[in-house]
N, C-alpha and C. Protein backbone atom coordinates (compact mmCIF):
# COMPACT_ATOMS: atom_id res chain seq x y z
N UNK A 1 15.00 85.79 35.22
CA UNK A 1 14.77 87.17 35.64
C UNK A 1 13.45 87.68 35.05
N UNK A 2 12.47 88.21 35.75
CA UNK A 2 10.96 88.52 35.28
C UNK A 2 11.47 90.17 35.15
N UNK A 3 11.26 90.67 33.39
CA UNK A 3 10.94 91.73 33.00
C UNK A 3 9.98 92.47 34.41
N UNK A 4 10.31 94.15 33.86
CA UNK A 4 9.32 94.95 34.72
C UNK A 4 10.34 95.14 35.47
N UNK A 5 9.58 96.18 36.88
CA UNK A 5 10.13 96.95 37.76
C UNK A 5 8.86 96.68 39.04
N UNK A 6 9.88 96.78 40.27
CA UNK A 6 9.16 96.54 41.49
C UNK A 6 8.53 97.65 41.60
N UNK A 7 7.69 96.84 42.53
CA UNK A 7 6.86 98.32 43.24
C UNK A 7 7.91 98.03 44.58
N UNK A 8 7.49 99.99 44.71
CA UNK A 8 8.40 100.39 45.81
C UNK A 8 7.96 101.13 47.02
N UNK A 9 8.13 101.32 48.18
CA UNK A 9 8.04 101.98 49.19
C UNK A 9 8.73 103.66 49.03
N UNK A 10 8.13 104.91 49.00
CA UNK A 10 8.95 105.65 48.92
C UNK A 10 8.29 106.72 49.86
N UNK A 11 9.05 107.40 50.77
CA UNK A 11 8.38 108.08 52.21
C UNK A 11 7.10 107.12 52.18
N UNK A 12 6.72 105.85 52.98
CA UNK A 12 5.51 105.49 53.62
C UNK A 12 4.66 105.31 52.78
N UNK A 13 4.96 105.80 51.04
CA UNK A 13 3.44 105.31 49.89
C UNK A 13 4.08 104.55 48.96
N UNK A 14 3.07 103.84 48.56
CA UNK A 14 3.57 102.58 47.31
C UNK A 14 3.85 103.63 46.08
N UNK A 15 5.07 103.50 45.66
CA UNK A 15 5.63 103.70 44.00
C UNK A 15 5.44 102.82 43.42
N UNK A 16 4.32 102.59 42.56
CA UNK A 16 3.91 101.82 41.54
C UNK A 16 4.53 102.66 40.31
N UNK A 17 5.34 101.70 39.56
CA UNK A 17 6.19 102.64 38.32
C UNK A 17 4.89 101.71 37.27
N UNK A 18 4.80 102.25 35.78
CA UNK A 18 4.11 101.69 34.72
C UNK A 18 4.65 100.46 34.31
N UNK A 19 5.53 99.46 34.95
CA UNK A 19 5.49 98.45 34.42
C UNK A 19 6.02 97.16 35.29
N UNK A 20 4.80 97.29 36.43
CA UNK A 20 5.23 96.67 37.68
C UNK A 20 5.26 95.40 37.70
N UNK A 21 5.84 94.55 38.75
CA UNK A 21 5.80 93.07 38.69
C UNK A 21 5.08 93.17 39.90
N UNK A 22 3.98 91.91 39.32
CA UNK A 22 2.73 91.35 40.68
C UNK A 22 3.24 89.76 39.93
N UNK A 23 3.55 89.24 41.99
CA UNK A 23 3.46 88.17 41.49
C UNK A 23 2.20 87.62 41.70
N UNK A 24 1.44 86.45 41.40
CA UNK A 24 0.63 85.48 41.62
C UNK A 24 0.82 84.26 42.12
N UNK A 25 -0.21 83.77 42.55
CA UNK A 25 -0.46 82.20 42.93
C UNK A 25 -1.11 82.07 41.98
N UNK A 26 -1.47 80.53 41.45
CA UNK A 26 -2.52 80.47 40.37
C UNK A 26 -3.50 79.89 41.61
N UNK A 27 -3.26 78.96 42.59
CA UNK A 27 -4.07 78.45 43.39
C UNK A 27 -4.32 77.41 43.29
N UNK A 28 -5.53 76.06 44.13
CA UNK A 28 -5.87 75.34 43.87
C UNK A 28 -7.00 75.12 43.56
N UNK A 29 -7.62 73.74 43.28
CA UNK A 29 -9.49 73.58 42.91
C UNK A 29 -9.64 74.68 41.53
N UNK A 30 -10.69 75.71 41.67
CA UNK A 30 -11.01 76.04 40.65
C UNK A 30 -10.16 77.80 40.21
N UNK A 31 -8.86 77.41 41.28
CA UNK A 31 -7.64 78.45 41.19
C UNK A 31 -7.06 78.40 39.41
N UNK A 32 -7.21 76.84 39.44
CA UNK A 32 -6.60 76.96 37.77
C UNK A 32 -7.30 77.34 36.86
N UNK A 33 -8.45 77.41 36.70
CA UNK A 33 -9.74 78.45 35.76
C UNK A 33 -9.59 79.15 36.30
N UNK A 34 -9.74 80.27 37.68
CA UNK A 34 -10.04 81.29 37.46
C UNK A 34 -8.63 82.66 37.43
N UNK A 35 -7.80 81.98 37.65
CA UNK A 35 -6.94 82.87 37.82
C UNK A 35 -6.42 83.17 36.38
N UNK A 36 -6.02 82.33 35.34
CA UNK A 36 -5.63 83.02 33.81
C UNK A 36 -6.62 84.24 33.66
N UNK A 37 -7.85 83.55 33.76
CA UNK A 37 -8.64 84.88 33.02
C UNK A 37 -8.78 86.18 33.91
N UNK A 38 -8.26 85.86 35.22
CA UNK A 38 -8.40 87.23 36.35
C UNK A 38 -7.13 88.14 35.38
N UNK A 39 -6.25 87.30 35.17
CA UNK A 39 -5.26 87.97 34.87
C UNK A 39 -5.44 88.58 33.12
N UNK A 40 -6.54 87.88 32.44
CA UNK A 40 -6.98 88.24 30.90
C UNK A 40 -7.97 90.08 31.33
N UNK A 41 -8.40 89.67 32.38
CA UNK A 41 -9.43 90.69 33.18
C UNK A 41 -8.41 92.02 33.06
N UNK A 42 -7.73 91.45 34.00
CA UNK A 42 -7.00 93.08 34.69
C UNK A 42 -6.18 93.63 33.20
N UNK A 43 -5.27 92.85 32.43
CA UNK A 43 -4.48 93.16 31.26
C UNK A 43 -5.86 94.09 30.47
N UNK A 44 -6.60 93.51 29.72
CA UNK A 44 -7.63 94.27 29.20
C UNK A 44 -7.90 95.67 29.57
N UNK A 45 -8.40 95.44 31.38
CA UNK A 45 -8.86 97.14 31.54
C UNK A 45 -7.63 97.88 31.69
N UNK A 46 -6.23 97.44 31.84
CA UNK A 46 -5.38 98.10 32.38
C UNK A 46 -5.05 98.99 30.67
N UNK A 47 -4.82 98.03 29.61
CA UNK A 47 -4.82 98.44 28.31
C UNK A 47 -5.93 99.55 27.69
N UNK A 48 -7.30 99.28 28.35
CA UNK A 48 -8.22 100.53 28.25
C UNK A 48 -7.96 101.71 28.66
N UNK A 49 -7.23 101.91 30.06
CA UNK A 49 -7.79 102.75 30.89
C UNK A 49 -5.97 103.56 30.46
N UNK A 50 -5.43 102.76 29.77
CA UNK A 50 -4.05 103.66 29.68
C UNK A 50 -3.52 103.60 28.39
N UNK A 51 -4.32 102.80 27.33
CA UNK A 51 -3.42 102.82 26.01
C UNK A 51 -2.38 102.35 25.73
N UNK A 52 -1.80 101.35 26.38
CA UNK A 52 -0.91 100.14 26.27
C UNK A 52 0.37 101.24 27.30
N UNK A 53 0.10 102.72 27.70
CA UNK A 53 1.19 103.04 27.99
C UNK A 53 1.72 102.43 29.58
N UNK A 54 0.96 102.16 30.16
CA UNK A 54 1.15 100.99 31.86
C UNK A 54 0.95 99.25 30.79
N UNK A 55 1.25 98.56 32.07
CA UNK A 55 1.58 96.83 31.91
C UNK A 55 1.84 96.34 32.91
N UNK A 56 1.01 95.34 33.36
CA UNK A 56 1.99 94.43 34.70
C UNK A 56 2.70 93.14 33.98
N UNK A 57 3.68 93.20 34.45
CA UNK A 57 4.70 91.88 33.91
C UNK A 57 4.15 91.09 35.23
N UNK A 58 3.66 89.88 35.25
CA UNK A 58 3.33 88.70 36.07
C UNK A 58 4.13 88.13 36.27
N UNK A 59 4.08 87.77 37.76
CA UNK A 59 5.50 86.62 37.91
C UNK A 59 4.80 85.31 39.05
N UNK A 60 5.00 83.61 38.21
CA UNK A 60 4.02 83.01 38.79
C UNK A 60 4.95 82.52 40.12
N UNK A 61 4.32 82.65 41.27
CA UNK A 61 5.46 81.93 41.90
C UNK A 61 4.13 80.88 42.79
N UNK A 62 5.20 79.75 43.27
CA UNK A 62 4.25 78.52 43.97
C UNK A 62 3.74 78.63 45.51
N UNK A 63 2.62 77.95 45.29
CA UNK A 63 1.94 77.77 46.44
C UNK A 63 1.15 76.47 46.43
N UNK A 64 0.68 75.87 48.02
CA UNK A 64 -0.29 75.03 47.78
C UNK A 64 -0.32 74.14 46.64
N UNK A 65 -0.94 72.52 46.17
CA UNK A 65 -0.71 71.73 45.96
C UNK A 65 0.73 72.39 44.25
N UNK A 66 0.20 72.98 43.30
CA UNK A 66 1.45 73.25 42.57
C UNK A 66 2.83 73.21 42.95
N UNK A 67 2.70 73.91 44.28
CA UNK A 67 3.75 73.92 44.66
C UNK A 67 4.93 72.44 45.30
N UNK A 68 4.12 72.03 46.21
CA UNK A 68 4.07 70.46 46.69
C UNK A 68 4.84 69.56 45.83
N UNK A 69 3.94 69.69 44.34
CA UNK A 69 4.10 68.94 43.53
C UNK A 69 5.48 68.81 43.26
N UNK A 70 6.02 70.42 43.02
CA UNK A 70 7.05 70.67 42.67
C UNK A 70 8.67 70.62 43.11
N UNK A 71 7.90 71.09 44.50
CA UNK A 71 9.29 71.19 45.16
C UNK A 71 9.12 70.06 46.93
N UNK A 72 8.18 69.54 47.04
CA UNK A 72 7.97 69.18 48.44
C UNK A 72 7.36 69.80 49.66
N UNK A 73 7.26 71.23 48.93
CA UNK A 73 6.58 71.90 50.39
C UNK A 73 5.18 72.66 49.73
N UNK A 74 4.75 73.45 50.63
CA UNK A 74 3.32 73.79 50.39
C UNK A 74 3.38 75.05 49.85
N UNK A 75 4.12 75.67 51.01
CA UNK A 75 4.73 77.47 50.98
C UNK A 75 6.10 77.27 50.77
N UNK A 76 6.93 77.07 49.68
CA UNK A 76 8.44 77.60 50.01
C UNK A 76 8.46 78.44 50.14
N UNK A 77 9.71 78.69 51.01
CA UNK A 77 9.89 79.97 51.40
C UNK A 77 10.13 80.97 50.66
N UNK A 78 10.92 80.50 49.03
CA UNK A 78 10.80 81.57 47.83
C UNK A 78 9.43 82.63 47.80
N UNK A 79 8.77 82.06 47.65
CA UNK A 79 7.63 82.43 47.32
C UNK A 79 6.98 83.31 48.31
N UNK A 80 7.31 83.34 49.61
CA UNK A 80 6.82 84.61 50.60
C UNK A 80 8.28 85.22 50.45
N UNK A 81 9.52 85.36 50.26
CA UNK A 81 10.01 86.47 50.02
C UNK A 81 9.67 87.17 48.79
N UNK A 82 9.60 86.50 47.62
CA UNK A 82 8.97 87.31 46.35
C UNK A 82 7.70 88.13 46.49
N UNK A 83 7.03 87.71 47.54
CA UNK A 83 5.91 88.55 47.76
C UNK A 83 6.14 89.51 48.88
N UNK A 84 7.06 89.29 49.90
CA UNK A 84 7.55 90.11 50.69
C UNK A 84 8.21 91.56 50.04
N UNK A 85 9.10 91.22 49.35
CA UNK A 85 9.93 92.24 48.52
C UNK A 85 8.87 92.61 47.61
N UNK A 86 7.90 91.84 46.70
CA UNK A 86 7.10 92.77 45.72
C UNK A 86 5.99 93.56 45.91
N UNK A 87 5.65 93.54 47.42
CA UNK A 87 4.48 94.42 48.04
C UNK A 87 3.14 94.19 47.01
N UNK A 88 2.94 93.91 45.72
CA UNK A 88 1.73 93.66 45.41
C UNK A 88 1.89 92.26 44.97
N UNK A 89 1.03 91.47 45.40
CA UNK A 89 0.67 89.95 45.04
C UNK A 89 -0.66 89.59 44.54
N UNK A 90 -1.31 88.60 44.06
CA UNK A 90 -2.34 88.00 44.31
C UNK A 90 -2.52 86.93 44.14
N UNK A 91 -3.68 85.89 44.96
CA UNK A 91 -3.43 85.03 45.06
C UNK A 91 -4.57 84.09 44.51
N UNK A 92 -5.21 82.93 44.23
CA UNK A 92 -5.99 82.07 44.00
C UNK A 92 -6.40 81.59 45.34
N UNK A 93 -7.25 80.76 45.04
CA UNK A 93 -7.74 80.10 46.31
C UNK A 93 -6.97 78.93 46.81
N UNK A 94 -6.44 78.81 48.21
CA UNK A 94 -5.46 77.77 48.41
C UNK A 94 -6.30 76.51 49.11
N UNK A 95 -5.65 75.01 48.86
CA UNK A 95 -6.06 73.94 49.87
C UNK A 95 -5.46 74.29 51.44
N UNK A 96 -6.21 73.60 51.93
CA UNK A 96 -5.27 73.18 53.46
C UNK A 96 -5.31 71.93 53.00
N UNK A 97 -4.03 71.40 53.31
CA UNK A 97 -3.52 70.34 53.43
C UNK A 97 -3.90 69.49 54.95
N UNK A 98 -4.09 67.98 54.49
CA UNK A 98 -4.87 67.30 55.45
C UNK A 98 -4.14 66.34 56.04
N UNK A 99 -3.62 65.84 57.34
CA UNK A 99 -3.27 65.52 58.19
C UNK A 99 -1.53 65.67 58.44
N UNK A 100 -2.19 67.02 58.93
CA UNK A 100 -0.46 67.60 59.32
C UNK A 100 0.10 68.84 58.64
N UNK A 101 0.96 68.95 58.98
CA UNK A 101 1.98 70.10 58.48
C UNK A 101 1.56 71.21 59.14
N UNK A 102 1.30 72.28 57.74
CA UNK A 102 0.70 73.42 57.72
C UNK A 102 -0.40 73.26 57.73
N UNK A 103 -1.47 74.65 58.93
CA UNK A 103 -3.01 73.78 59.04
C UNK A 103 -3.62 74.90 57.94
N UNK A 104 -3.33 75.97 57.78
CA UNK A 104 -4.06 76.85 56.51
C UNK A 104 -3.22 77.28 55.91
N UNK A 105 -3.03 77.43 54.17
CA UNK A 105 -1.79 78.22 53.86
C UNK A 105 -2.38 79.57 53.80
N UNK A 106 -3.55 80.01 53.90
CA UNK A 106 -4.31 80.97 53.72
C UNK A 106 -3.45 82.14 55.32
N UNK A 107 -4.05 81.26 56.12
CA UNK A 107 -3.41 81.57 57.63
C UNK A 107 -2.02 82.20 57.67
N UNK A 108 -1.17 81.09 57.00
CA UNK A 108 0.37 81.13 56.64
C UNK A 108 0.66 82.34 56.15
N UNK A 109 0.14 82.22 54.95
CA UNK A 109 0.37 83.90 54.29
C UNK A 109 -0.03 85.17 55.06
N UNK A 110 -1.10 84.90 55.59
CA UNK A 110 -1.52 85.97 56.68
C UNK A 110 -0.47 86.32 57.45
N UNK A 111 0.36 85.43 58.44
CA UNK A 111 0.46 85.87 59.53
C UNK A 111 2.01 85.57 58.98
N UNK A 112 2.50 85.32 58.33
CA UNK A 112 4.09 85.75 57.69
C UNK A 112 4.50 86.93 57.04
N UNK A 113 3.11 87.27 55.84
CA UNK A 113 3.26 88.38 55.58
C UNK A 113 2.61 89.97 56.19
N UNK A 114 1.80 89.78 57.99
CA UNK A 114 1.32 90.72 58.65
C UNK A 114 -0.11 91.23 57.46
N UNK A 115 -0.94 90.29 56.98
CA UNK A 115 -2.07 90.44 56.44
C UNK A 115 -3.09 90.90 56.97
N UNK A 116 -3.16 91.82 58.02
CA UNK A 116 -4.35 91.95 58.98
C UNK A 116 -5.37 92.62 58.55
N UNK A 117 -5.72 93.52 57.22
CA UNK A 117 -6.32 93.97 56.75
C UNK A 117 -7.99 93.24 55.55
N UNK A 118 -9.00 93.05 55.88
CA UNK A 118 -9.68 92.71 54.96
C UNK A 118 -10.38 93.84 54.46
N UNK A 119 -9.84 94.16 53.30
CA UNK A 119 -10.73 95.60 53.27
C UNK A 119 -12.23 95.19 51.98
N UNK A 120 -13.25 95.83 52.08
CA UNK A 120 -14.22 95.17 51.02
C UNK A 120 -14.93 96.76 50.89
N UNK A 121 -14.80 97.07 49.81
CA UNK A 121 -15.60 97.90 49.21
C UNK A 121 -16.84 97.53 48.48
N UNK A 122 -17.98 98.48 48.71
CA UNK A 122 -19.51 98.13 48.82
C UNK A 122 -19.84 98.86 47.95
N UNK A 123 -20.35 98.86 46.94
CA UNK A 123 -20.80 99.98 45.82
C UNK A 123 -21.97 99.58 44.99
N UNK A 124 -22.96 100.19 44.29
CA UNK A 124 -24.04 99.85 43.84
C UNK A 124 -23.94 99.64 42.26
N UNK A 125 -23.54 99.14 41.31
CA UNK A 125 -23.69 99.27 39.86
C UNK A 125 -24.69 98.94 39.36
N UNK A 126 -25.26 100.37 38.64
CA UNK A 126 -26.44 100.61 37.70
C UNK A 126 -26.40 99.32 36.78
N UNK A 127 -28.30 99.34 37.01
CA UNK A 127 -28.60 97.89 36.36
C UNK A 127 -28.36 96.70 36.85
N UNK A 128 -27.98 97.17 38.33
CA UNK A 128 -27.78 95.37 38.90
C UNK A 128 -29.33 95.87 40.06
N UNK A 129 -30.07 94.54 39.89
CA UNK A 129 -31.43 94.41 40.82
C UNK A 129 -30.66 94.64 42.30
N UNK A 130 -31.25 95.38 42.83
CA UNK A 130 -31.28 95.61 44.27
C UNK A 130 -32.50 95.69 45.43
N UNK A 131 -32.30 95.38 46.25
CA UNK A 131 -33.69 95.21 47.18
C UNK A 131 -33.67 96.65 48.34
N UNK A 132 -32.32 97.25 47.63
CA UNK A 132 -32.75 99.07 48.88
C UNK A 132 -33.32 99.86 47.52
N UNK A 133 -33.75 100.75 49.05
CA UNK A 133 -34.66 101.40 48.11
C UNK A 133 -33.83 102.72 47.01
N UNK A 134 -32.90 103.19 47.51
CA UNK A 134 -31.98 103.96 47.01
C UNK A 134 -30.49 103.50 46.30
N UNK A 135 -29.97 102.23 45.52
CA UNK A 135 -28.88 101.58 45.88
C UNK A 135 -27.96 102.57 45.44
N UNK A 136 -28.15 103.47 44.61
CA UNK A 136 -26.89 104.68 44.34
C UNK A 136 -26.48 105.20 45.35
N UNK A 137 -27.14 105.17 46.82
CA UNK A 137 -26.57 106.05 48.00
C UNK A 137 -25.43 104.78 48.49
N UNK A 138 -25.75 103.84 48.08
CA UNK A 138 -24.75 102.85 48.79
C UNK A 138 -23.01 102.60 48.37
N UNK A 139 -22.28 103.09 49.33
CA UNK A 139 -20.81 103.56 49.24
C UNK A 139 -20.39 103.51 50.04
N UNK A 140 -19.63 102.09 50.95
CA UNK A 140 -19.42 102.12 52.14
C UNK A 140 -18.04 101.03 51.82
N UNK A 141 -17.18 100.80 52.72
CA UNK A 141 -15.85 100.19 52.72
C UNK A 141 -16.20 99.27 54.03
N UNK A 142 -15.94 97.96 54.29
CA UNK A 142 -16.41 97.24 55.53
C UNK A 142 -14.34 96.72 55.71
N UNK A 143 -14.09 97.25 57.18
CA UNK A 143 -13.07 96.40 57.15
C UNK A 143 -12.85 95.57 58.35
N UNK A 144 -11.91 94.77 57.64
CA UNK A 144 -12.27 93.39 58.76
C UNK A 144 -10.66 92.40 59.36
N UNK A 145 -11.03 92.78 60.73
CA UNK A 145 -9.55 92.21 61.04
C UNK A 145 -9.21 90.97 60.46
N UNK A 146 -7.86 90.45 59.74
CA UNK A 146 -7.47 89.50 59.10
C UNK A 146 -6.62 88.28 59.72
N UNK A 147 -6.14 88.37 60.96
CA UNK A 147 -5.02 87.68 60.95
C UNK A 147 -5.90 87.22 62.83
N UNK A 148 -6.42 88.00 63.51
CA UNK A 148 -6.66 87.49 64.93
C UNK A 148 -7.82 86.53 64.81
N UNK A 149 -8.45 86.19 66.49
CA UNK A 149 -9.56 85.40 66.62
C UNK A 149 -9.63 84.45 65.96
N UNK A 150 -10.17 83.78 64.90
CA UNK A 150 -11.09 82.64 64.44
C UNK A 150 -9.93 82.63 63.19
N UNK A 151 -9.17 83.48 62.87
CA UNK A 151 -8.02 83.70 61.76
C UNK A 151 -6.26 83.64 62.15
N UNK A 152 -6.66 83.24 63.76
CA UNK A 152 -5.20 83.10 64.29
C UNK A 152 -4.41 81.91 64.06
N UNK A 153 -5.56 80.87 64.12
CA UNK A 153 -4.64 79.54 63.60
C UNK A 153 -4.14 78.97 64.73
N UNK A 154 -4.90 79.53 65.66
CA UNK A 154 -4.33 78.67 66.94
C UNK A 154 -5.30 77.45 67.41
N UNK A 155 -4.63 76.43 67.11
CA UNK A 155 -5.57 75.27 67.26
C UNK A 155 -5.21 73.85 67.89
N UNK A 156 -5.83 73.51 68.46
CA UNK A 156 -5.21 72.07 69.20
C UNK A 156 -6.40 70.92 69.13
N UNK A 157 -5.47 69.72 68.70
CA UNK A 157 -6.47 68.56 68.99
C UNK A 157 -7.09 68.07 70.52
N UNK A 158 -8.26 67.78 70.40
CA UNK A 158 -8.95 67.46 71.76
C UNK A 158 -8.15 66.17 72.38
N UNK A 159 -8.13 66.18 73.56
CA UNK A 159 -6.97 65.71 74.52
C UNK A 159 -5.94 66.14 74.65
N UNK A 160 -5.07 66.91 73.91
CA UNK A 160 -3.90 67.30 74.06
C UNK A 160 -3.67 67.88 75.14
N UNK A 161 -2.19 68.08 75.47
CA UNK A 161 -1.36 68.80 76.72
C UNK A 161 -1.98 70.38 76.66
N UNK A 162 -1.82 71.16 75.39
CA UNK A 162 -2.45 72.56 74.81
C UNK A 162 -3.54 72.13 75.44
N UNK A 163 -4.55 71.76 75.00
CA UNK A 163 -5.96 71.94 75.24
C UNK A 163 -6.10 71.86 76.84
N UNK A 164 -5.39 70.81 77.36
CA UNK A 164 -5.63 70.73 79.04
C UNK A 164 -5.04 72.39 79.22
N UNK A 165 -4.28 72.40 79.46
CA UNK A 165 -4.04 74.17 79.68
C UNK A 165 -4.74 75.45 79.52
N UNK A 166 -5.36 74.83 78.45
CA UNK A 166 -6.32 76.10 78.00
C UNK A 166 -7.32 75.99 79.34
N UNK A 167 -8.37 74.80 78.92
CA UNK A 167 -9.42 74.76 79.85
C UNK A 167 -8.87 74.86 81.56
N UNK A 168 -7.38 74.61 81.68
CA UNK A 168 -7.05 74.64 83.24
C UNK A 168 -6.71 76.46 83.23
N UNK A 169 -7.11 76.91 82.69
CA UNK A 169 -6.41 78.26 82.53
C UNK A 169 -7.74 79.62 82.78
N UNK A 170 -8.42 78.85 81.83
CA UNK A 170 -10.09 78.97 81.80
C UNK A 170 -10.98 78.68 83.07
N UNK A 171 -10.86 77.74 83.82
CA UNK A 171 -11.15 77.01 84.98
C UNK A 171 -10.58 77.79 86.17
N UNK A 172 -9.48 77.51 86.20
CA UNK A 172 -8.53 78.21 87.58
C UNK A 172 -7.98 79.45 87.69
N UNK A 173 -7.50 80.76 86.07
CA UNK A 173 -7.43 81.71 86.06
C UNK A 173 -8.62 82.87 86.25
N UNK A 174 -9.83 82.44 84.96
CA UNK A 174 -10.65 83.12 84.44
C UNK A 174 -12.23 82.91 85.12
N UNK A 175 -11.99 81.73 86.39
CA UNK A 175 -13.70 81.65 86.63
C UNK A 175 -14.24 81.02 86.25
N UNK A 176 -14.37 80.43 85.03
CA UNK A 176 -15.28 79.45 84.00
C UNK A 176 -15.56 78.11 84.85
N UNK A 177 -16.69 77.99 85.40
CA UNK A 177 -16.75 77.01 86.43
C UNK A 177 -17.78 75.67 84.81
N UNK A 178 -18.06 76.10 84.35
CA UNK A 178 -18.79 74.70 83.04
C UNK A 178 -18.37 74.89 81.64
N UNK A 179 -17.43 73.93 81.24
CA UNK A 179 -16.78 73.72 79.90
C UNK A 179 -17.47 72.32 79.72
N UNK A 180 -18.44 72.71 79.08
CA UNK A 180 -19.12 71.54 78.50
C UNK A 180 -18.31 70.67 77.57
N UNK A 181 -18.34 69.52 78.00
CA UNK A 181 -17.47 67.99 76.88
C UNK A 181 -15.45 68.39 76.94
N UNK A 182 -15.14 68.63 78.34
CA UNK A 182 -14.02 69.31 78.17
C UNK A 182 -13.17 67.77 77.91
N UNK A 183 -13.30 66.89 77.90
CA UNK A 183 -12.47 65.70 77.33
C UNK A 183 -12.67 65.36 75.96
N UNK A 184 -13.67 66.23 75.15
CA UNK A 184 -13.68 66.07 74.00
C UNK A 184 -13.44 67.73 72.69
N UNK A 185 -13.05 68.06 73.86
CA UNK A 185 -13.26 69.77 73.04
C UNK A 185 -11.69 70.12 72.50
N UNK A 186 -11.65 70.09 71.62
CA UNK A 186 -10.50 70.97 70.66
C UNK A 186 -10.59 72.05 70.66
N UNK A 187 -9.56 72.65 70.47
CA UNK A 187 -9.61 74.15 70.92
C UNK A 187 -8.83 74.86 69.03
């Protein structure tokens, strides 16, 4: 049982109580350096900015090769309900696994847990070199669909039954009279 208290949904806004559980991935590649100290990071300012009176209790749960290792799969399914139910997560950087299975776990998490959001905040901090001419005016939020297009994960090997469909679909629905290398094109 992981000490702490969930975060909660209450009318439509997150109830973050002072001593929430986030779980984590640690990740793979250079997931295992960087994620302890993300987590040395956030403990520190969280201890600044409140006087030990907030705390996140961490809870590690598996993903990607750790996970594999452990139990046989990439994503158990534990591990997207713990993040389902704990509304705040974070994650390390994951592998895709190579010939077969699951084609991104990155994808996976996306589109299990309705990830469609990339949000990136843009801000200027004094004393960092900049090439505008004003960088203190710069304060902008860029957001970026997460889960469609090039992030859908919809993919087929070239020759396949899928792929003939596509291009017959493309061809005979949509007009497309030249699909260049269509016996070699993956979709």
């Amino acid at each position: 049982m992981v000490e702490g208290t969930r975060v909660s949904m209450v009318e439509g806004r997150l109830s973050v109580p002072d001593d929430p559980i986030v779980h984590y991935i640690e990740g793979d590649g250079i997931g295992v350096d960087i994620t302890p100290v993300m987590i040395e990071v956030v403990d520190a300012a969280i201890e600044r900015a409140y006087g030990g009176t907030r705390r996140i209790h961490w809870n590690e749960v598996l993903a990607g090769q750790k996970a594999f290792d452990a139990t046989g799969e990439w994503m158990p399914a534990e591990t997207l309900e713990a993040m389902r139910i704990g509304l705040v997560s974070i994650k390390g950087p994951l592998t895709t696994p190579v010939g077969g299975g699951i084609r991104s776990l990155n994808v996976a998490l996306r589109q299990q847990l309705d990830l469609f959001a990339c949000v990136r905040p843009i801000r200027w901090y004094e004393g960092t070199p900049s090439p505008v001419r004003d960088p203190g005016a710069v304060d902008m939020i860029i957001f970026r669909e997460n889960s469609e297009d090039v992030y859908a994960g919809i993919e087929w090997e070239a020759g396949s039954a899928e792929v003939q469909k596509v291009i017959d679909f493309l061809q005979n629905e949509m007009g497309v009279e030249k699909i260049r290398f269509p016996a070699t094109s993956g979709i």
